[in-house]
Protein backbone atom coordinates (compact mmCIF):
# COMPACT_ATOMS: atom_id res chain seq x y z
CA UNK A 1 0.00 0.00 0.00
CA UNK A 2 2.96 2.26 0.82
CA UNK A 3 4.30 1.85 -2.69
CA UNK A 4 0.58 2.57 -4.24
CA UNK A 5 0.21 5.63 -2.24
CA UNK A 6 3.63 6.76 -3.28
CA UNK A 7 2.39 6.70 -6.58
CA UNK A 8 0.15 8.71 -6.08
CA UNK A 9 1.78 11.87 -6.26
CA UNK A 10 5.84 13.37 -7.59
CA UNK A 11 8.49 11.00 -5.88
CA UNK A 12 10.67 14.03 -3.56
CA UNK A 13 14.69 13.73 -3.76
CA UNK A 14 16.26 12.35 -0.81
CA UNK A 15 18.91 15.13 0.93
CA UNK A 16 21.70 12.74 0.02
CA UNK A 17 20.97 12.57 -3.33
CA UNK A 18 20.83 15.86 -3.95
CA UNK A 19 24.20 16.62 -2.19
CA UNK A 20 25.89 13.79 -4.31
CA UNK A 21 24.80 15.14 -7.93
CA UNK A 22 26.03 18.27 -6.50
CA UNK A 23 29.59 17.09 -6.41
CA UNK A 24 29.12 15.50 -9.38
CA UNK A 25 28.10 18.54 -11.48
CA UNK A 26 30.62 20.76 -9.85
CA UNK A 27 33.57 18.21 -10.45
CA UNK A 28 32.48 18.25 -14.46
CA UNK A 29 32.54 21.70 -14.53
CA UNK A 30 35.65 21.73 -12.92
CA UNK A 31 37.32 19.23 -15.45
CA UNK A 32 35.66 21.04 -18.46
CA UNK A 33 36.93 24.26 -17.52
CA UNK A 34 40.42 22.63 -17.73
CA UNK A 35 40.72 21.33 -20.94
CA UNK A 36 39.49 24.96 -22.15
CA UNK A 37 42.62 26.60 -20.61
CA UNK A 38 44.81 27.27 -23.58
CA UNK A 39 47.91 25.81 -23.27
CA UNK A 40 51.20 28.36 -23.08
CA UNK A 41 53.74 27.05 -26.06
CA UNK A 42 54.23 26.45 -29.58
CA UNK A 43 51.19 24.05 -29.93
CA UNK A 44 48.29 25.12 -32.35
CA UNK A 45 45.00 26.59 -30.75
CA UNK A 46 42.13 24.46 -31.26
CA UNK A 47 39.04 26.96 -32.73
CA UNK A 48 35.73 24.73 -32.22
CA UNK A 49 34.32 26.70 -34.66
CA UNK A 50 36.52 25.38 -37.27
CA UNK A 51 36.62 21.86 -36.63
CA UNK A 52 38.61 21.52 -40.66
CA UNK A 53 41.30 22.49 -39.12
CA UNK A 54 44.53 20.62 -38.85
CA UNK A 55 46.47 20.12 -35.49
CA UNK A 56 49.60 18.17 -35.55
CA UNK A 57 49.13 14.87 -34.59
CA UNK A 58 52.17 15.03 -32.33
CA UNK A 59 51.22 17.85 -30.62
CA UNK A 60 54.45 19.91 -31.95
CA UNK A 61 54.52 20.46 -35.40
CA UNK A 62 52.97 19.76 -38.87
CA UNK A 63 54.47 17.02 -40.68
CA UNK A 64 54.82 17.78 -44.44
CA UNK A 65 51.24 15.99 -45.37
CA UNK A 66 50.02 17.71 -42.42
CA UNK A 67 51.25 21.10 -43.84
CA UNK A 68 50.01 20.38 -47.43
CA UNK A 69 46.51 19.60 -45.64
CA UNK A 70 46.75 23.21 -44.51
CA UNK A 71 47.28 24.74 -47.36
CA UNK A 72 44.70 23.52 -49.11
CA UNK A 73 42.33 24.57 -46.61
CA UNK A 74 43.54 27.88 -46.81
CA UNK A 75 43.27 27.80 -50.60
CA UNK A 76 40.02 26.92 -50.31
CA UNK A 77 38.79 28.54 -46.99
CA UNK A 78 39.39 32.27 -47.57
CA UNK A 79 37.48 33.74 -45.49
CA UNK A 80 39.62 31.86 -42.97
CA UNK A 81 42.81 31.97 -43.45
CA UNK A 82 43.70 34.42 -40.42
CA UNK A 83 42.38 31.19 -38.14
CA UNK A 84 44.43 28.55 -40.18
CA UNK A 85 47.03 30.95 -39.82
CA UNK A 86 46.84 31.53 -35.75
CA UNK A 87 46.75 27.27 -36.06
CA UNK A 88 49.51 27.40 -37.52
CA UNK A 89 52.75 26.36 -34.81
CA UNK A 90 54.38 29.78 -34.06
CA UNK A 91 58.37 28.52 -35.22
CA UNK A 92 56.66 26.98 -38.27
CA UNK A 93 55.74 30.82 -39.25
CA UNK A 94 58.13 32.61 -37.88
CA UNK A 95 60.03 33.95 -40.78
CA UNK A 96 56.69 35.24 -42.54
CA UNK A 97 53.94 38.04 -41.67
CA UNK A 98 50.43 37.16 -42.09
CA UNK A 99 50.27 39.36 -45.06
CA UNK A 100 52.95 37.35 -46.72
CA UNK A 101 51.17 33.99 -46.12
CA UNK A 102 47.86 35.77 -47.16
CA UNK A 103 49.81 36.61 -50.72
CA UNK A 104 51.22 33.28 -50.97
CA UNK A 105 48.03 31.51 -50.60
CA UNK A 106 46.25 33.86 -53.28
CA UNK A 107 48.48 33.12 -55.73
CA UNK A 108 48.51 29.36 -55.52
CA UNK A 109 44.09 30.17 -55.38
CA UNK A 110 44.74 31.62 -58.67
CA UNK A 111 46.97 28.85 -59.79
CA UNK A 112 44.37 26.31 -59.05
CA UNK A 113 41.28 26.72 -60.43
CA UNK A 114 38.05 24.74 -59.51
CA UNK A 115 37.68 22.19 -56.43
CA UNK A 116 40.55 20.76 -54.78
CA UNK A 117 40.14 17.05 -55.07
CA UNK A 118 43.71 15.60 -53.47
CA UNK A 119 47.43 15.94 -52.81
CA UNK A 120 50.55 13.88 -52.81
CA UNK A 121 54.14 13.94 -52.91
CA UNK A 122 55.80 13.99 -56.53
CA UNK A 123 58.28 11.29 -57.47
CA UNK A 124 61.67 11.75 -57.05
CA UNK A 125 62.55 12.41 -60.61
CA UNK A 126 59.78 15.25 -60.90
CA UNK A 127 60.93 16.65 -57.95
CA UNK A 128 64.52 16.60 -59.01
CA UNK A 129 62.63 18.52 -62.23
CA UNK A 130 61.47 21.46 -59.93
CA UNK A 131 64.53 21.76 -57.63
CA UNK A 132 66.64 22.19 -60.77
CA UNK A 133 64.91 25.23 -61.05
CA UNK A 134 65.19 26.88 -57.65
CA UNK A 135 69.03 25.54 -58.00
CA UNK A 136 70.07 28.67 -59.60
CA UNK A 137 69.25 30.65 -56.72
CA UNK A 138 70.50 28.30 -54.21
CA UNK A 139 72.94 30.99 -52.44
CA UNK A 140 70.35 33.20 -52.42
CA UNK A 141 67.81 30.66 -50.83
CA UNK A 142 67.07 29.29 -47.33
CA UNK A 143 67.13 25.91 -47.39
CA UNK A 144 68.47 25.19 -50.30
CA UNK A 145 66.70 23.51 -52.93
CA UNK A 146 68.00 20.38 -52.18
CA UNK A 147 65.86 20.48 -48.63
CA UNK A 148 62.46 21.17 -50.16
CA UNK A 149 60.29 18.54 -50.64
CA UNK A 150 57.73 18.78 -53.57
CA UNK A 151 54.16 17.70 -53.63
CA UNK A 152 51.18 18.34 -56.13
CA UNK A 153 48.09 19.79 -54.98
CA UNK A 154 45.19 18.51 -57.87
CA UNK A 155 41.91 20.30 -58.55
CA UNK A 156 38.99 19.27 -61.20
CA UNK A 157 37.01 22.30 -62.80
CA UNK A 158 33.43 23.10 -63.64
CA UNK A 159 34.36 21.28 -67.32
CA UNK A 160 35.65 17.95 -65.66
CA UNK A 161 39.53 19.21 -66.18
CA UNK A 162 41.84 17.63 -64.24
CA UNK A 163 44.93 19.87 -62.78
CA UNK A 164 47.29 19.58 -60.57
CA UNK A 165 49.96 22.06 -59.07
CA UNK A 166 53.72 21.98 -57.86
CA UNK A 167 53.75 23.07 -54.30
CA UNK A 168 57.48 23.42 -52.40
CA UNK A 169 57.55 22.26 -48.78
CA UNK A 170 60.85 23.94 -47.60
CA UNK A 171 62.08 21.72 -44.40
CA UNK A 172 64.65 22.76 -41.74
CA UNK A 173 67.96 20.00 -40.93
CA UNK A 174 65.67 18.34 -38.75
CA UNK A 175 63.15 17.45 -41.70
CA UNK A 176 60.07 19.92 -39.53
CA UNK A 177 58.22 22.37 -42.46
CA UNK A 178 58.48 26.10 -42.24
CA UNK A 179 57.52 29.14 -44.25
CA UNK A 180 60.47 30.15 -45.59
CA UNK A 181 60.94 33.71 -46.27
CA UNK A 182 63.09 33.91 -49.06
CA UNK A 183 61.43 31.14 -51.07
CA UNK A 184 57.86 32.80 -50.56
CA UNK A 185 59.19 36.49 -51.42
CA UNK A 186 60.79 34.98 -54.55
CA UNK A 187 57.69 33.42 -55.79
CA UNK A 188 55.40 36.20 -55.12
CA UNK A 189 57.92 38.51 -56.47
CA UNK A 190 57.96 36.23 -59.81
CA UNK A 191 54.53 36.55 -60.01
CA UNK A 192 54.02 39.59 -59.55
CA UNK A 193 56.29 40.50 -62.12
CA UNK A 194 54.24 38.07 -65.10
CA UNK A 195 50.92 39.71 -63.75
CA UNK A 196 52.45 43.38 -64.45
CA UNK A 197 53.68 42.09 -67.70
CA UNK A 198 50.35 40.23 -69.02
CA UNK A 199 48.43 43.27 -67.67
CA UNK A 200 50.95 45.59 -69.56
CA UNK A 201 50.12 43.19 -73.09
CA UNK A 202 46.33 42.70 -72.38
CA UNK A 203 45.98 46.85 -72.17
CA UNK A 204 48.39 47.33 -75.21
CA UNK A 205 50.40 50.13 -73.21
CA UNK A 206 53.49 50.05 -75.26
CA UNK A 207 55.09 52.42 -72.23
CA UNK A 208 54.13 49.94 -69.37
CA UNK A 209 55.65 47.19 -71.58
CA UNK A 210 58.90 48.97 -72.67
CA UNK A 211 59.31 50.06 -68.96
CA UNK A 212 59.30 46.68 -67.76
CA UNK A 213 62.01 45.00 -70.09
CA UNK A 214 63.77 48.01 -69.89
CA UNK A 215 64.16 47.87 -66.09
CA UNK A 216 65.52 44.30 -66.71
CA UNK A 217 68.58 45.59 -67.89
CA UNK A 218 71.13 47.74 -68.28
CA UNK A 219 70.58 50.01 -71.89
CA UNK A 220 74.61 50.54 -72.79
CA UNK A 221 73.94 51.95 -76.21
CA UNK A 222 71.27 53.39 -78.74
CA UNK A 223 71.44 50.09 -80.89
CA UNK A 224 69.84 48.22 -77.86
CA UNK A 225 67.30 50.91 -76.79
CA UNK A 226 66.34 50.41 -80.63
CA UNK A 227 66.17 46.68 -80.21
CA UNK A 228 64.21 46.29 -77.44
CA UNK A 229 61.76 49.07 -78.40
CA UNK A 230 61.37 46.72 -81.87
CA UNK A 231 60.36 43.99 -79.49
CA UNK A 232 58.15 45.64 -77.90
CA UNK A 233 56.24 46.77 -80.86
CA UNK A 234 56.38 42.68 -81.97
CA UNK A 235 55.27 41.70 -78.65
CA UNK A 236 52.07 43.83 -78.80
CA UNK A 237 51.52 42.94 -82.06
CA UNK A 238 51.58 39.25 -81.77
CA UNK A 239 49.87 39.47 -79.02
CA UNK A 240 46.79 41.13 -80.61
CA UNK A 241 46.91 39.24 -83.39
CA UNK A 242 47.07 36.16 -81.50
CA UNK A 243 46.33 35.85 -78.08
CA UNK A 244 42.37 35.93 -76.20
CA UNK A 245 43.46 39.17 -74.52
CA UNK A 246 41.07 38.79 -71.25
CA UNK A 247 42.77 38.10 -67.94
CA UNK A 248 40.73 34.91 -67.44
CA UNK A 249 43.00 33.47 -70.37
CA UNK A 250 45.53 33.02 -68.63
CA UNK A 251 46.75 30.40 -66.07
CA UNK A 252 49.78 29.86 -63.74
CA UNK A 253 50.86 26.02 -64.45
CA UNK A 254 54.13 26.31 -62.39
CA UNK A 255 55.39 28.61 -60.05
CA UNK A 256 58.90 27.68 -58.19
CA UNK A 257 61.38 30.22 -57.07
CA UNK A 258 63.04 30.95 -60.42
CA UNK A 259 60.60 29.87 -62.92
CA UNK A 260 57.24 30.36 -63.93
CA UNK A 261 54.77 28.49 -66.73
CA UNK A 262 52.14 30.44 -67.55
CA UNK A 263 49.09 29.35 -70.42
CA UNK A 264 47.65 31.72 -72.79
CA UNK A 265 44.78 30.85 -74.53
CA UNK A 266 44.94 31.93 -78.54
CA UNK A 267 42.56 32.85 -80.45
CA UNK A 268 40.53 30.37 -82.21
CA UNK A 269 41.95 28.95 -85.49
CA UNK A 270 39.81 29.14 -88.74
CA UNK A 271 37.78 25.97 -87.90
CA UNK A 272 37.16 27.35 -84.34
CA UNK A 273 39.54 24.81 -82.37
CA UNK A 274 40.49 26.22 -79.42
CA UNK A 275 44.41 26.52 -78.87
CA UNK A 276 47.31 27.02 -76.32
CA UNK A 277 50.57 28.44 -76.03
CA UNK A 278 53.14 28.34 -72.76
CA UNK A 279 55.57 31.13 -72.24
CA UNK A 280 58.63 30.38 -69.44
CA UNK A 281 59.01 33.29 -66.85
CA UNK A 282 62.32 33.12 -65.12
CA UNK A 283 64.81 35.00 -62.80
CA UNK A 284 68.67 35.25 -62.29
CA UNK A 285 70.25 37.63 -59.89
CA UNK A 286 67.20 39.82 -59.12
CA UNK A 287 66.37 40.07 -63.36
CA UNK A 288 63.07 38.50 -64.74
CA UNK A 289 63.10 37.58 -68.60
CA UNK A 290 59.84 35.98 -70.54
CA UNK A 291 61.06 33.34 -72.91
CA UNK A 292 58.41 33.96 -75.50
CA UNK A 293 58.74 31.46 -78.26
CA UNK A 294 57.23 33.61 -81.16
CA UNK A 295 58.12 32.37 -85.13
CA UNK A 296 60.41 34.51 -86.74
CA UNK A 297 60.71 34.55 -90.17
CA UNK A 298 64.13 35.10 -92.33
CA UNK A 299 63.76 37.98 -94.51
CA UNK A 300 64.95 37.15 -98.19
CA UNK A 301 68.01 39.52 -97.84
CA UNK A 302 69.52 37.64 -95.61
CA UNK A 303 69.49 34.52 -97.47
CA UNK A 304 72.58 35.58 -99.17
CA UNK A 305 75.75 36.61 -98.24
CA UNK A 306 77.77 39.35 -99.69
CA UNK A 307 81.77 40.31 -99.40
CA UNK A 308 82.90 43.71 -99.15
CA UNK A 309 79.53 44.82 -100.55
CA UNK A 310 79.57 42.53 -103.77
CA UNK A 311 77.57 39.05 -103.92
CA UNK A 312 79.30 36.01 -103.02
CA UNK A 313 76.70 34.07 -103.67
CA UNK A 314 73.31 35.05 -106.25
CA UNK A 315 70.19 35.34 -104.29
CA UNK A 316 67.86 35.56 -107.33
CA UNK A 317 68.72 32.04 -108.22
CA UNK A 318 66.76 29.03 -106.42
CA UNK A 319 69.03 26.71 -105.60
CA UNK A 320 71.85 29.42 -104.60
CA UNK A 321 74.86 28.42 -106.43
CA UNK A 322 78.45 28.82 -106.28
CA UNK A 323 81.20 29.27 -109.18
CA UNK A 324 84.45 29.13 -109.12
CA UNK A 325 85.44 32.27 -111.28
CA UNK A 326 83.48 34.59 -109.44
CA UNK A 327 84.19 33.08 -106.47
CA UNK A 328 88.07 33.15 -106.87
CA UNK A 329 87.84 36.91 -108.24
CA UNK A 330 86.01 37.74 -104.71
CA UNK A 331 87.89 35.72 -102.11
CA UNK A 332 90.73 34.73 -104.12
CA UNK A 333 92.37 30.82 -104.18
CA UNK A 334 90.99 28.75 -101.72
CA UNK A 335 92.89 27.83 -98.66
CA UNK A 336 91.47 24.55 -99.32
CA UNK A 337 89.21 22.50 -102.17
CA UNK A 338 88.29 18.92 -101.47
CA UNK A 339 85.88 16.34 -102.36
CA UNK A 340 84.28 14.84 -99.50
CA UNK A 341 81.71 12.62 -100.84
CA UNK A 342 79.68 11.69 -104.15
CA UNK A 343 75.87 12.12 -104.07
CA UNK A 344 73.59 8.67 -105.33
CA UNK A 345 73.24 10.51 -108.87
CA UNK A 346 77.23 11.18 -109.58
CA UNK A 347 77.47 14.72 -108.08
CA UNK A 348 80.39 16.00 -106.40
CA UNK A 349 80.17 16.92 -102.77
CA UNK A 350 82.71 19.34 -102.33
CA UNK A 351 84.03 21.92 -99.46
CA UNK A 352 85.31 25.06 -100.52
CA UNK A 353 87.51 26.63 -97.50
CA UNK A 354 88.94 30.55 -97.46
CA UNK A 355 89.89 32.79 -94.02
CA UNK A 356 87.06 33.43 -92.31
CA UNK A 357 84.77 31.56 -94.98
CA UNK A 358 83.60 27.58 -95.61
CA UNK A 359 81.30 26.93 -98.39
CA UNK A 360 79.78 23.50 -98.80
CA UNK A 361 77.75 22.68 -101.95
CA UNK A 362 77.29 19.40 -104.27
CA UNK A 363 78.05 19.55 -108.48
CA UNK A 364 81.50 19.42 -110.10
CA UNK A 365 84.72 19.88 -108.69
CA UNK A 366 88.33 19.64 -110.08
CA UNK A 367 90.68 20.44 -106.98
CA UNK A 368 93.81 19.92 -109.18
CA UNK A 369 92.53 23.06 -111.44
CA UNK A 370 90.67 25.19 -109.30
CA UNK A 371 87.38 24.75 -110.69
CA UNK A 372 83.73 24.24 -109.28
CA UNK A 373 80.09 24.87 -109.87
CA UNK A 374 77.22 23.72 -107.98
CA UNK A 375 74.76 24.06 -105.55
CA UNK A 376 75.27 25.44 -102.25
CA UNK A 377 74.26 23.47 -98.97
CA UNK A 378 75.68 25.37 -96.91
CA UNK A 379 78.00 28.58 -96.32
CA UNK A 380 79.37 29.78 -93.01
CA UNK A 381 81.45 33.25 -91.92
CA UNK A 382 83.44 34.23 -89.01
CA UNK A 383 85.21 37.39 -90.41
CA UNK A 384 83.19 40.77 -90.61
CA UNK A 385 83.88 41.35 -94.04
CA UNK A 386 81.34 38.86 -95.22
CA UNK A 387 77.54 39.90 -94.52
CA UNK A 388 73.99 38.85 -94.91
CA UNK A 389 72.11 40.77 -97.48
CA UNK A 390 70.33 43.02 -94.78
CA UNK A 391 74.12 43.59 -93.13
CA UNK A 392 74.10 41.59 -90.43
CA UNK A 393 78.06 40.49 -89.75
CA UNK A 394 80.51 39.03 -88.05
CA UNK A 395 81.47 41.14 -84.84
CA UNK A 396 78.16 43.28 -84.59
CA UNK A 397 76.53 43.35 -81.33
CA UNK A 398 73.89 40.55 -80.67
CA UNK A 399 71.47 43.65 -80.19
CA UNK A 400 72.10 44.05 -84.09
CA UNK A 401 70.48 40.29 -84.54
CA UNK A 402 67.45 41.67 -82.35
CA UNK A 403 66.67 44.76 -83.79
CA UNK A 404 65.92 42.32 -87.30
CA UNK A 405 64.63 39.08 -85.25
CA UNK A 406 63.45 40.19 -81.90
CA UNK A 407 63.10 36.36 -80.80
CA UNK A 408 65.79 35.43 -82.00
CA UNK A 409 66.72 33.82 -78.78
CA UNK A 410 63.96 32.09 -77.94
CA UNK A 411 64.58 30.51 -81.47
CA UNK A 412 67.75 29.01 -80.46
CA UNK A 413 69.78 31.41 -82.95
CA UNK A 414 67.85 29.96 -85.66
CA UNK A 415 65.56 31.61 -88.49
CA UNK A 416 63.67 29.80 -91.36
CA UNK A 417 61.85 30.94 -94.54
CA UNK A 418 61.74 29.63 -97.85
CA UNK A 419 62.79 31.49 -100.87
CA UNK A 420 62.34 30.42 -104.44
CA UNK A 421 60.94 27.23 -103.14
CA UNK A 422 63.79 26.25 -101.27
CA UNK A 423 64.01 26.37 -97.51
CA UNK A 424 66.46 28.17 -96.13
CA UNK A 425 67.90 28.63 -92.50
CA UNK A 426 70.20 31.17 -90.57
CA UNK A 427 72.21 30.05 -87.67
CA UNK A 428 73.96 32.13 -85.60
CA UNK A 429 76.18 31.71 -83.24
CA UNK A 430 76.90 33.90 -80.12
CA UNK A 431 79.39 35.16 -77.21
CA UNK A 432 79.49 37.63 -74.76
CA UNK A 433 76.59 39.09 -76.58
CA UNK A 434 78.79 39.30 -80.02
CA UNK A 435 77.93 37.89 -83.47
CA UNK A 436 80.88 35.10 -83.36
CA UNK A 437 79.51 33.10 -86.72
CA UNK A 438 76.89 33.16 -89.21
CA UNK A 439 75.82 29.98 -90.86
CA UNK A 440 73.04 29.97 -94.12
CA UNK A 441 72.26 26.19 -94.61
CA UNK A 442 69.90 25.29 -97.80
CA UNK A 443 67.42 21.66 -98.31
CA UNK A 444 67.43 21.08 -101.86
């Protein structure tokens, strides 16, 4: 009955009870207020509102997968990268500011396009690949290049493209990741420098442009202020003619201290395919230089070659020939005459020799009496009284080869065109920013 009439109405608390949950709600409280006490030293602070991010699983530092992890968040979390940065162990930081790291991580943003889908560490041959590059900066680095690790950070788009990025982890002698300051100024400043010198392209401002290869060396004489003002005019040209000039064309594919890949789009092609181009940003001892591969073409003149102002060889004539009597009335007797070979059809292959002067051509040849005729293959000067037809010599400043072919370089020294029918290429050869050698080679 005593249990019934208990029922009967709300069952009251004993005292004891009510002291014992007492202790036992003061004693959580008491334990939960302690594991909120931040702790005093180089650990991370946990932020429960951002429960993405990454504390090191040893308490100490972020391992290099660790500090890949992070960077992706902060790629892809900008509107919290001052957290990730405060999680960030303070000696794994210390070099940078918080406005450095918020640069960095824009640029690789802008390098990476779409949703981040993975990372992992590159093989050791591709990372060999990307240290090579930071190499020639190595005394001017900290670490060196040799104690950065390398790992790609990959991305898919709103299309389905696949990309993936080169990301440097630079590691102290005890293997622990850190921000390094002069890798991450050398980068930024890299990039900076292609983003100045798209912008300066994409707006056609022939001053911005000229200002910024300008102030990437030293102008000695009128010849190169000529020189690089023609590429500059070339530059803009091509890229109007060529290029999708809208910011959005263009897209970092690598980005190491050194060296830079960047993607331009082109314009469409005549059937509407969509096309590509890559242009090579790099730096050496504080200069920046674009290595843009643009075609040149050999004007006609120079596909002959004159001495002391009269023709050596006849550039109306397709193939370009050689004969002895005018040849021996220019240059005088040979230094040497010899056959070398005999072509499948009977001809001669013969090698004409003078100071400063080798002609190679295929016909008839009688060494004994001083007489040839034939077609020339090739024909190559080293003394600066033999010129193309436009002048260019022997001796002249390389500036002289870039005022006719402003990519000359980029072109490995060599120019193509076809005259008459028959292809025919300039090569020449250069030191200390001289004309050393000028070679005109001919495919019959």
């Amino acid at each position: 009955m005593k249990n019934l009439e208990n029922t009967k109405g709300l069952i009251r608390p004993r005292p004891r009870l009510l002291a014992l949950a007492a202790l036992i709600l003061c004693a959580a409280l008491l334990l939960s207020s302690c594991s909120l006490i931040p702790q005093q030293d180089d650990r991370p602070q946990a932020d429960e509102g951002l429960p993405f991010l990454i504390r090191p699983q040893n308490d100490k530092y972020l391992r290099e997968d660790e500090w890949v992890r992070m960077i992706t968040l902060a790629i892809t979390h900008a509107d919290q990268r001052g957290r990730i940065w405060e999680s960030i162990p303070a000696s794994q930081r210390a070099e940078i500011s918080q406005s450095d790291f918020y640069r960095y991580v824009s640029i690789l943003a802008d390098c990476l396009p779409g949703t981040l889908s993975s990372f992992q560490e590159a093989t050791q041959e591709e990372a060999d690949l990307f240290r090579s590059y930071a190499a020639r900066l190595d005394k001017q680095l900290t670490p060196k290049s040799t104690d950065a690790a390398i790992w790609w950070i990959k991305a898919k788009t709103s299309d389905l493209r696949e990309l993936k990025f080169a990301v440097p982890v630079t590691c102290d002698k005890a293997g622990i990741p850190f921000f390094s300051k002069t890798w991450i100024s050398r980068q930024v400043q890299l990039y900076e420098y292609v983003i100045l010198y798209l912008d300066a392209l994409t707006s056609g401002s022939k001053s911005a442009l000229f200002g910024l290869l300008s102030s990437m060396q030293e102008l000695r004489s009128d010849l190169q202020e000529e020189a690089l003002r023609g590429r500059t005019d070339a530059l803009l040209t091509y890229y109007r003619n060529n290029v999708n000039l809208t910011r959005a064309s263009f897209r970092c594919l690598e980005l190491m201290p050194g060296r830079a890949v960047f993607e331009e789009q082109l314009l469409p092609s005549e059937n509407g395919t969509s096309r590509t181009r890559s242009v090579v940003f790099t730096e050496s001892e504080g200069l920046f230089r674009a290595e843009e591969k643009i075609p040149q073409v050999l004007d006609p003149r120079d596909m002959t070659f004159f001495l002391k102002g009269e023709p050596f060889i006849d550039s109306d004539q397709a193939p370009a020939l050689i004969e002895s009597d005018t040849a021996i009335r220019l240059a005088g007797i040979p230094l040497s005459l010899v056959i070398v070979d005999r072509t499948e059809d009977g001809r001669d292959v013969f090698q004409a020799a003078w100071p400063g002067l080798t002609v190679e051509a295929w016909g008839t040849c009688d060494p004994d009496n001083l007489a040839f005729e034939g077609q020339i293959h090739q024909i190559s000067a080293s003394y600066s009284f033999y010129s193309t037809g436009s002048g260019l010599t022997p001796g002249d400043s390389v500036h002289a080869l870039y005022l006719r072919y402003p990519f000359a370089r980029e072109n490995g020294y060599l120019i193509s065109s076809r005259q008459n029918g028959v292809p025919g290429t300039l090569a020449v050869q250069v030191e200390s920013d001289h004309i050393t050698r000028i070679t005109l080679s001919f495919d019959h």
